[in-house]
Protein backbone atom coordinates (compact mmCIF):
# COMPACT_ATOMS: atom_id res chain seq x y z
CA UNK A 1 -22.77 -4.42 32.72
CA UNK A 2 -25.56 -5.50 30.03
CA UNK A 3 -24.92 -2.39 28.08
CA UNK A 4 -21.25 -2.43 28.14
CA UNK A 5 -21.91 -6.15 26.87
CA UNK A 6 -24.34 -4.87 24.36
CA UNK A 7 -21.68 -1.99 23.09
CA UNK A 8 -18.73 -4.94 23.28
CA UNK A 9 -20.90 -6.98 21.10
CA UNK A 10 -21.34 -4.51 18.30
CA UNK A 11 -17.90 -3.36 18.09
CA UNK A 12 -16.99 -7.72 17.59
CA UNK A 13 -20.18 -7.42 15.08
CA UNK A 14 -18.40 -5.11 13.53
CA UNK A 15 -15.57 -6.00 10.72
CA UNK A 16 -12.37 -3.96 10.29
CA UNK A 17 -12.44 -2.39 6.66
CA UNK A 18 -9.71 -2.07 4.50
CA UNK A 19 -8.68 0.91 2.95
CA UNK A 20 -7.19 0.75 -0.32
CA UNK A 21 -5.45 3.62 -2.71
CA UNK A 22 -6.74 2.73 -6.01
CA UNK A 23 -4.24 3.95 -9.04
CA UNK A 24 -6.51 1.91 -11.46
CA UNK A 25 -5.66 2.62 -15.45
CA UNK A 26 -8.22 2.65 -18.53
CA UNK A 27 -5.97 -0.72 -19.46
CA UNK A 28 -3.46 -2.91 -18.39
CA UNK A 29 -2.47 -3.41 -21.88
CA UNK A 30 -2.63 -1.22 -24.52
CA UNK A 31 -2.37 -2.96 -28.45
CA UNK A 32 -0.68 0.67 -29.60
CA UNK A 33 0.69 3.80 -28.40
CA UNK A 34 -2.51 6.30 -27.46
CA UNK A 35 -4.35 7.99 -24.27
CA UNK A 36 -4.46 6.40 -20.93
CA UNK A 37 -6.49 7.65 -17.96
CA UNK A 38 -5.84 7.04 -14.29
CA UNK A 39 -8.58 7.01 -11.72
CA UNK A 40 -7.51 7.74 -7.89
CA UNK A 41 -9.83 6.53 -5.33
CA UNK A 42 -9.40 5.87 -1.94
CA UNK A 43 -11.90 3.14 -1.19
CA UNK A 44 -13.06 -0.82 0.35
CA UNK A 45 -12.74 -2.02 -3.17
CA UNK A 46 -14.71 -5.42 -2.89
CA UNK A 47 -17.90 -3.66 -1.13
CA UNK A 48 -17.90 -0.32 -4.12
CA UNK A 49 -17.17 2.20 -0.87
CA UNK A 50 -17.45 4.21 0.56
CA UNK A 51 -15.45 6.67 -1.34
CA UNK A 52 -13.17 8.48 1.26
CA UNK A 53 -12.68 11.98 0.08
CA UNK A 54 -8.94 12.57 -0.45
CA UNK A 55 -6.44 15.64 -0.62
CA UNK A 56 -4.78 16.10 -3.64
CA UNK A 57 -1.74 13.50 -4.00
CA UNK A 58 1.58 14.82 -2.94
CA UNK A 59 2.80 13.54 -6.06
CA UNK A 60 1.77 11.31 -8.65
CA UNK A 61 4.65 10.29 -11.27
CA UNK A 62 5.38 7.94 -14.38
CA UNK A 63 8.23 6.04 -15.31
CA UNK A 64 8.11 4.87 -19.03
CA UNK A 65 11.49 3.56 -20.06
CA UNK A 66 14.04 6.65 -20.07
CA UNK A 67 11.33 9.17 -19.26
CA UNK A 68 10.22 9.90 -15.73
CA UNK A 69 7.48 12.68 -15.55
CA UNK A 70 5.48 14.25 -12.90
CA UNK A 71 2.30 14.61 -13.36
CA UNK A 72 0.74 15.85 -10.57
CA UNK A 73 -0.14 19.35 -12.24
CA UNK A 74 -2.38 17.25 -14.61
CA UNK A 75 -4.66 16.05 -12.08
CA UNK A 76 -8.36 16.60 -11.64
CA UNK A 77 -10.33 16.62 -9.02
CA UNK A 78 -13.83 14.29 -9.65
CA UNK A 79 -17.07 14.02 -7.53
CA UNK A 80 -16.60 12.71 -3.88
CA UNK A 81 -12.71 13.88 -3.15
CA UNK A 82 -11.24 11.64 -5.65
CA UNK A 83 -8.69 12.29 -8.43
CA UNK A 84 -8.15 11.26 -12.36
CA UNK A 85 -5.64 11.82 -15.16
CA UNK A 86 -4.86 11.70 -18.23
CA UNK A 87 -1.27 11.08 -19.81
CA UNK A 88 -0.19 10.06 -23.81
CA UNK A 89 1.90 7.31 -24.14
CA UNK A 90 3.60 7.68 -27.64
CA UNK A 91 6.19 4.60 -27.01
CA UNK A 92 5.72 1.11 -26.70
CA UNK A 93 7.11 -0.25 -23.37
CA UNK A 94 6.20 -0.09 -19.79
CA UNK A 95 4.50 2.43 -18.32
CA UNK A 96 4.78 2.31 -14.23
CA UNK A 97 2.43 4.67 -12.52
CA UNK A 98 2.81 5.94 -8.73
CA UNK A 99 0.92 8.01 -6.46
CA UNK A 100 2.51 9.21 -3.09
CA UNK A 101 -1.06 10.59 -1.06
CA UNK A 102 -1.54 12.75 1.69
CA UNK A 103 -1.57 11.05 4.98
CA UNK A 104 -5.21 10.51 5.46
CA UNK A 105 -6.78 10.70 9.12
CA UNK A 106 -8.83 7.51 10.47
CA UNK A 107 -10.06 8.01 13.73
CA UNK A 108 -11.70 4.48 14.04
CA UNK A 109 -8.55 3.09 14.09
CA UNK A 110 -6.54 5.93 15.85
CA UNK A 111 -4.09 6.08 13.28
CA UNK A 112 -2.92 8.05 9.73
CA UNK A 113 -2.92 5.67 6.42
CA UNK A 114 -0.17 6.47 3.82
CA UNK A 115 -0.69 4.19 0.85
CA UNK A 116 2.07 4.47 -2.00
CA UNK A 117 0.21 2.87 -4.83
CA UNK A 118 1.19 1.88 -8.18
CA UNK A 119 -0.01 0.31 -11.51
CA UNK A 120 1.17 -0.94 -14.71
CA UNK A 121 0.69 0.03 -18.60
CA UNK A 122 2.20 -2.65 -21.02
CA UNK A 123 2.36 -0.57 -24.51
CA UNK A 124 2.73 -2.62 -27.21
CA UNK A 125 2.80 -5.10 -25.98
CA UNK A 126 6.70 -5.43 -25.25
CA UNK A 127 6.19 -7.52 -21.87
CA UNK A 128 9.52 -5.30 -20.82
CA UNK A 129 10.44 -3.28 -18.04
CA UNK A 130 7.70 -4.46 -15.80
CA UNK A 131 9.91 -5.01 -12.65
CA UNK A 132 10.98 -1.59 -12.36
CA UNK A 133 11.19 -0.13 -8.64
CA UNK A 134 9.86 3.18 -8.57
CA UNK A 135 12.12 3.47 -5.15
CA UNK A 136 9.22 4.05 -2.46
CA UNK A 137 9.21 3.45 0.84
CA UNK A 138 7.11 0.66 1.11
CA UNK A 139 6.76 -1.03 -2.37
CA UNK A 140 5.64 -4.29 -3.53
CA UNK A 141 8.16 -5.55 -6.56
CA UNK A 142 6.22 -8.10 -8.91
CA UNK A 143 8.41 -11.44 -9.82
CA UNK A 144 5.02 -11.93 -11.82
CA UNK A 145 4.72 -10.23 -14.89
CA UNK A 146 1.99 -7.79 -14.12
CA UNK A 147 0.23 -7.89 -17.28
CA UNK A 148 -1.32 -10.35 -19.25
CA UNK A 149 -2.74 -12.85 -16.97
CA UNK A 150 -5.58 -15.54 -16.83
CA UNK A 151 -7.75 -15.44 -14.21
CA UNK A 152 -6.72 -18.22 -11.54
CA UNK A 153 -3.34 -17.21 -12.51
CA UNK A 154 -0.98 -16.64 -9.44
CA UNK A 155 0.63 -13.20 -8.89
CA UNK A 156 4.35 -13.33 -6.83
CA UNK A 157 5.76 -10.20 -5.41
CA UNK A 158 8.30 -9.14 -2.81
CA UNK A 159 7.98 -6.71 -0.31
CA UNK A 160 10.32 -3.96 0.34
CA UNK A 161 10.73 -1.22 2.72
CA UNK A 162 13.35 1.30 1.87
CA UNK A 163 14.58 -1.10 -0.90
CA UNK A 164 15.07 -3.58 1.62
CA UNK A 165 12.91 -7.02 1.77
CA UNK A 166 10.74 -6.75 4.63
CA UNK A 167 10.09 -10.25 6.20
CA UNK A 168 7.08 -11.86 7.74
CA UNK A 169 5.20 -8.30 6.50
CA UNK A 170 1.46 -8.66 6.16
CA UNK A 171 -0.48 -8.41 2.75
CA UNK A 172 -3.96 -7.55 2.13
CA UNK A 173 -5.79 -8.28 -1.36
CA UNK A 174 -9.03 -7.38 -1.53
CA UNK A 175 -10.79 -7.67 -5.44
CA UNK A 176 -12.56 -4.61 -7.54
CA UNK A 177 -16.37 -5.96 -6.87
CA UNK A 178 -18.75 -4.91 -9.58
CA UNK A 179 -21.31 -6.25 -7.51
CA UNK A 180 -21.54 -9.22 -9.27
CA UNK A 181 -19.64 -11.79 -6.55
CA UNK A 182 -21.24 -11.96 -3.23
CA UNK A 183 -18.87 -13.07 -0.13
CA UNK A 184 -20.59 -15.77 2.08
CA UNK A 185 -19.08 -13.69 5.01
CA UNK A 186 -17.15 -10.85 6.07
CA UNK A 187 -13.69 -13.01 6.22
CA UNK A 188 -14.31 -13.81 2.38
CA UNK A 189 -13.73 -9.75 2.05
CA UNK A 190 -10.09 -8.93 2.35
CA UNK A 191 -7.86 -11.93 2.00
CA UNK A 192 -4.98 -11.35 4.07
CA UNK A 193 -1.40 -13.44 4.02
CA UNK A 194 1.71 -12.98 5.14
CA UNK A 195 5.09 -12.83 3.34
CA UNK A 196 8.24 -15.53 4.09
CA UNK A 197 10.96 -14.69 5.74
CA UNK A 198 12.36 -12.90 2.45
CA UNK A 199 9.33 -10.68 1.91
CA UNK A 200 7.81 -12.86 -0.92
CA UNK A 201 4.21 -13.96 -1.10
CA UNK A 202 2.33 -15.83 -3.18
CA UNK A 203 -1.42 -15.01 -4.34
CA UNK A 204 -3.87 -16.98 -7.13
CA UNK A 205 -6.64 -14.40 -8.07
CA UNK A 206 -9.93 -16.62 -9.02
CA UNK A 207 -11.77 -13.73 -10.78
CA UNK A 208 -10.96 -11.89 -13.74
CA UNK A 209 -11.02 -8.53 -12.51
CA UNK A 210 -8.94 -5.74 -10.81
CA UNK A 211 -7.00 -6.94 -7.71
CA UNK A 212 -5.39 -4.65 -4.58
CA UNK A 213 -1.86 -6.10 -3.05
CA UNK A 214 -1.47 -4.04 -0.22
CA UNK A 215 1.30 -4.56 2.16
CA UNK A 216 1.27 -3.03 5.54
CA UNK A 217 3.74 -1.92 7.63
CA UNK A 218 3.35 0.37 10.74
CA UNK A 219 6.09 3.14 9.65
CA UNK A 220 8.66 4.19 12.55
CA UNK A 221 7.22 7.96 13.31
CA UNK A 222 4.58 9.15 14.95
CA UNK A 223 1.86 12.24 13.33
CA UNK A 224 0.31 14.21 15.06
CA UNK A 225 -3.77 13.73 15.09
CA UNK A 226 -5.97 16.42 14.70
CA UNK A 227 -6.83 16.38 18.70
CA UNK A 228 -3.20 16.87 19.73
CA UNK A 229 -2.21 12.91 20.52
CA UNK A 230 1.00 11.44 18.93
CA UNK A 231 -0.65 8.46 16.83
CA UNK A 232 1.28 5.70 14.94
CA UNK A 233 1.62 5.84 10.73
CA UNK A 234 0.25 2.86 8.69
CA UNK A 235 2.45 2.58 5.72
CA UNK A 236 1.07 0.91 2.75
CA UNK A 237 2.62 -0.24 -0.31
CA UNK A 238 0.22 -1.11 -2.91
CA UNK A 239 -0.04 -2.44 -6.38
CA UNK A 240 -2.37 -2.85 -9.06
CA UNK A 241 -3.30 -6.54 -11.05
CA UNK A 242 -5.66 -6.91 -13.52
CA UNK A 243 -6.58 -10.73 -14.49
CA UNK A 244 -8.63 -11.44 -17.83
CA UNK A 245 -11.30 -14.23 -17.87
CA UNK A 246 -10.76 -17.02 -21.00
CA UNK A 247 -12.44 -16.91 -23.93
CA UNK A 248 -15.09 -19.35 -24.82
């Protein structure tokens, strides 16, 4: 009995970590048409890791204005499992980002994690097109612009599954940690909220920084795990704000 107390203690010790797909850009906003490169990581953003060595990305896509490209031939593979790219934007306008992963095995929590992740490039800056649905299966569409903002700014999105608003669906936010903020505790970590009954939440980001939205929803098959079992999908759909801190 003590040690099944002493093994039920460590597993209550122990916090549930949140995976994020990062689809992080070079900018948010870019001043003039140029390069911009794409960093994939699957990761616990707010503690720097671990990085969780990923397959290549079933697909990873752009939408900027009346082009829509695939660009999943021009990805390469960088130290630790994780993925970058590089694409030219030569038009002002927004540039919306996507990567659809491969479902990645957890066996802590029993389950496979399929994150569809996406980010946004204002070129210009035109402040246009930035509520574009890329048409995923779980997606989170801004009502915020997604570009341009303070820190302590609020960021309002609304969830959809299958284009549909998906009430009362649970959202995660955890921030890009440099290192430089410390949490008092492991609840400070991942903030977590829920949306209303039409799918909308609301979120005010304190740091400037990168921030995660990820909104979970378990999906309605089953995979198979890699010891035979039927296991349950988490579907994520995730998107990408970057706050800016005021100048002196």
């Amino acid at each position: 009995m003590r040690l099944q107390a002493i093994i039920i203690s460590a597993i209550l010790a122990t916090p549930a970590a949140a995976h994020f797909q990062e689809i992080i850009p070079s900018d948010d906003v870019m001043t003039s048409v140029g390069d911009v490169t794409l960093d994939l990581s699957f990761t616990h953003p707010f503690e720097g890791g671990p990085l969780m060595p990923i397959e290549k990305p079933v697909q990873v896509g752009m939408i900027h204005g009346d082009q829509v490209a695939d660009l999943t031939g021009q990805l390469e593979e960088v130290a630790g499992g994780q993925w970058s790219v590089t694409q030219t934007l030569n038009e002002a306008g927004t540039a919306l980002f996507y990567v659809v992963p491969q479902p990645y095995w957890e066996p802590a929590e029993g389950k496979f994690i399929v994150h569809y992740a996406k980010s946004i490039v204002d070129v210009g800056p035109t402040g246009e097109g930035w509520d574009a649905e890329v048409g995923l299966p779980v997606e989170i569409m801004p009502l915020t612009r997604p570009s341009g903002l303070w820190a302590g700014n609020s960021f309002i999105g609304v969830v959809l599954q299958d284009g549909e608003p998906a009430p009362f669906a649970e959202i995660e936010v955890e921030f890009v940690n440099d290192g430089s903020i410390a949490a008092p505790n492991d609840a400070f970590i991942t903030q977590v909220l829920k949306a209303d009954s039409n799918g909308t939440f609301t979120y005010a980001m304190p740091f400037a920084g990168w921030y995660g939205f990820a909104a979970l929803i378990e999906g309605p098959d089953t995979m198979t795990s890699p010891d035979g079992n039927e296991v349950p999908v988490e579907l994520g759909g995730l998107i990408w704000i970057k706050t800016t801190e005021a100048a002196e």
